[in-house]
Protein backbone atom coordinates (compact mmCIF):
# COMPACT_ATOMS: atom_id res chain seq x y z
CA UNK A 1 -134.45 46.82 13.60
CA UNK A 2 -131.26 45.12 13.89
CA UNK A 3 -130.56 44.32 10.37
CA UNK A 4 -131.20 40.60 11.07
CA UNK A 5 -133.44 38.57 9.17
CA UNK A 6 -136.77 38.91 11.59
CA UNK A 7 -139.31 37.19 8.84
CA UNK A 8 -139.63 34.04 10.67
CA UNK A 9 -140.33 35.44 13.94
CA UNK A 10 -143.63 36.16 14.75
CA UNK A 11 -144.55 39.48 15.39
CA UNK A 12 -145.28 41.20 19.01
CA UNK A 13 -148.31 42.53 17.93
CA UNK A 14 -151.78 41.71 17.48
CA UNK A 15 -155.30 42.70 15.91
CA UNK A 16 -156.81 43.53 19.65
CA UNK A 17 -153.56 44.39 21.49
CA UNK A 18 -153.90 47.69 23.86
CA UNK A 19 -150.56 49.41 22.17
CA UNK A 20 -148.80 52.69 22.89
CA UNK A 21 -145.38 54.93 21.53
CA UNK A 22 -142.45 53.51 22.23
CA UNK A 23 -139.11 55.61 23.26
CA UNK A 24 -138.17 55.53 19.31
CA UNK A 25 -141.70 56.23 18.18
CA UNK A 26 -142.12 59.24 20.73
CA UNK A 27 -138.67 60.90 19.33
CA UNK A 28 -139.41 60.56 15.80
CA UNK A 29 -143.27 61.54 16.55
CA UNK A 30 -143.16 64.17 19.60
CA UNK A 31 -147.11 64.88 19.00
CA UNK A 32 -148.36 61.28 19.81
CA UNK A 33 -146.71 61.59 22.86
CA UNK A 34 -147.75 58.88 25.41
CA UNK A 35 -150.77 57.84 23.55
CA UNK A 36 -152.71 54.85 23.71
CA UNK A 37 -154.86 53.06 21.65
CA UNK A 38 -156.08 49.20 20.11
CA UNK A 39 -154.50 47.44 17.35
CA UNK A 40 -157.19 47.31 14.49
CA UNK A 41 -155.07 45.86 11.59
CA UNK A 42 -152.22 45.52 9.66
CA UNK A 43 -150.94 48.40 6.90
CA UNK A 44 -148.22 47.49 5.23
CA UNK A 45 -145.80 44.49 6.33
CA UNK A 46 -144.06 46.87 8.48
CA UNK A 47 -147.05 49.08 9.55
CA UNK A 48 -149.86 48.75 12.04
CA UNK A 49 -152.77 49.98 12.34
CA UNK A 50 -154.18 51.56 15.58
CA UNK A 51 -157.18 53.61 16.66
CA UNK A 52 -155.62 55.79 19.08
CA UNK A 53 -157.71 56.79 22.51
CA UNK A 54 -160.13 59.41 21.69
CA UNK A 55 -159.28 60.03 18.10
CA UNK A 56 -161.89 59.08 15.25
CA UNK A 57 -159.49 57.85 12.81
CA UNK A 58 -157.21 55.23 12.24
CA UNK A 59 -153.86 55.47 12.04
CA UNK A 60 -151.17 53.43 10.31
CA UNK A 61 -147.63 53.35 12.39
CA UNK A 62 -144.37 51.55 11.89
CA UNK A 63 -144.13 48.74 14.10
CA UNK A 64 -140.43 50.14 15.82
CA UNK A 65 -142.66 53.09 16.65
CA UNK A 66 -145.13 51.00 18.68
CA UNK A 67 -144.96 48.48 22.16
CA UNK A 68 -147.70 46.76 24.34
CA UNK A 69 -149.27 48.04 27.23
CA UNK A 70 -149.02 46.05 30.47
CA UNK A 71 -152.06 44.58 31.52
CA UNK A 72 -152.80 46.30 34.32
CA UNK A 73 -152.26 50.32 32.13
CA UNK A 74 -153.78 48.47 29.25
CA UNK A 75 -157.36 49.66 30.02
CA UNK A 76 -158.84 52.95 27.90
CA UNK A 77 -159.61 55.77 30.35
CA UNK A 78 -163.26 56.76 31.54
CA UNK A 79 -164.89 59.41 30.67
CA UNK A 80 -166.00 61.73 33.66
CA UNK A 81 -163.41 60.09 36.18
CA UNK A 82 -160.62 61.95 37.31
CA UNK A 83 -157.71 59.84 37.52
């Protein structure tokens, strides 16, 4: 962050929001890549966590590391359709 106090701001995430890597998060964490996947809870105060597009288990990820998907990219792929 920017060394500021951010407690009193409320966060940009939420338990439901369609979330994916963010520049930061992809540098630090090559292998996630461009992933997406759906906020499930909070980890720690600085940690989310997310069940990434077809993976079984939950991950926790720093909150720098993370953004929102627009609306309109924010659905989950279909199976058997080519994109």
């Amino acid at each position: 962050m920017t060394g500021e106090d951010n407690s009193s701001m409320p966060s940009r995430l939420a338990r439901g929001a369609r979330v994916r890597m963010s520049t930061l998060g992809r540098e630090r964490h090559p292998k996630y890549g461009d992933r997406q996947g759906v906020v499930v809870g909070k980890g720690s105060p600085s940690s989310w966590r997310i069940k990434f597009d077809e993976r079984v288990n939950v991950q926790a990820i720093h909150e720098d590391y993370l953004e929102r998907v627009p609306a309109e990219n924010g659905r989950p792929p279909q199976r058997g359709v080519k994109a």
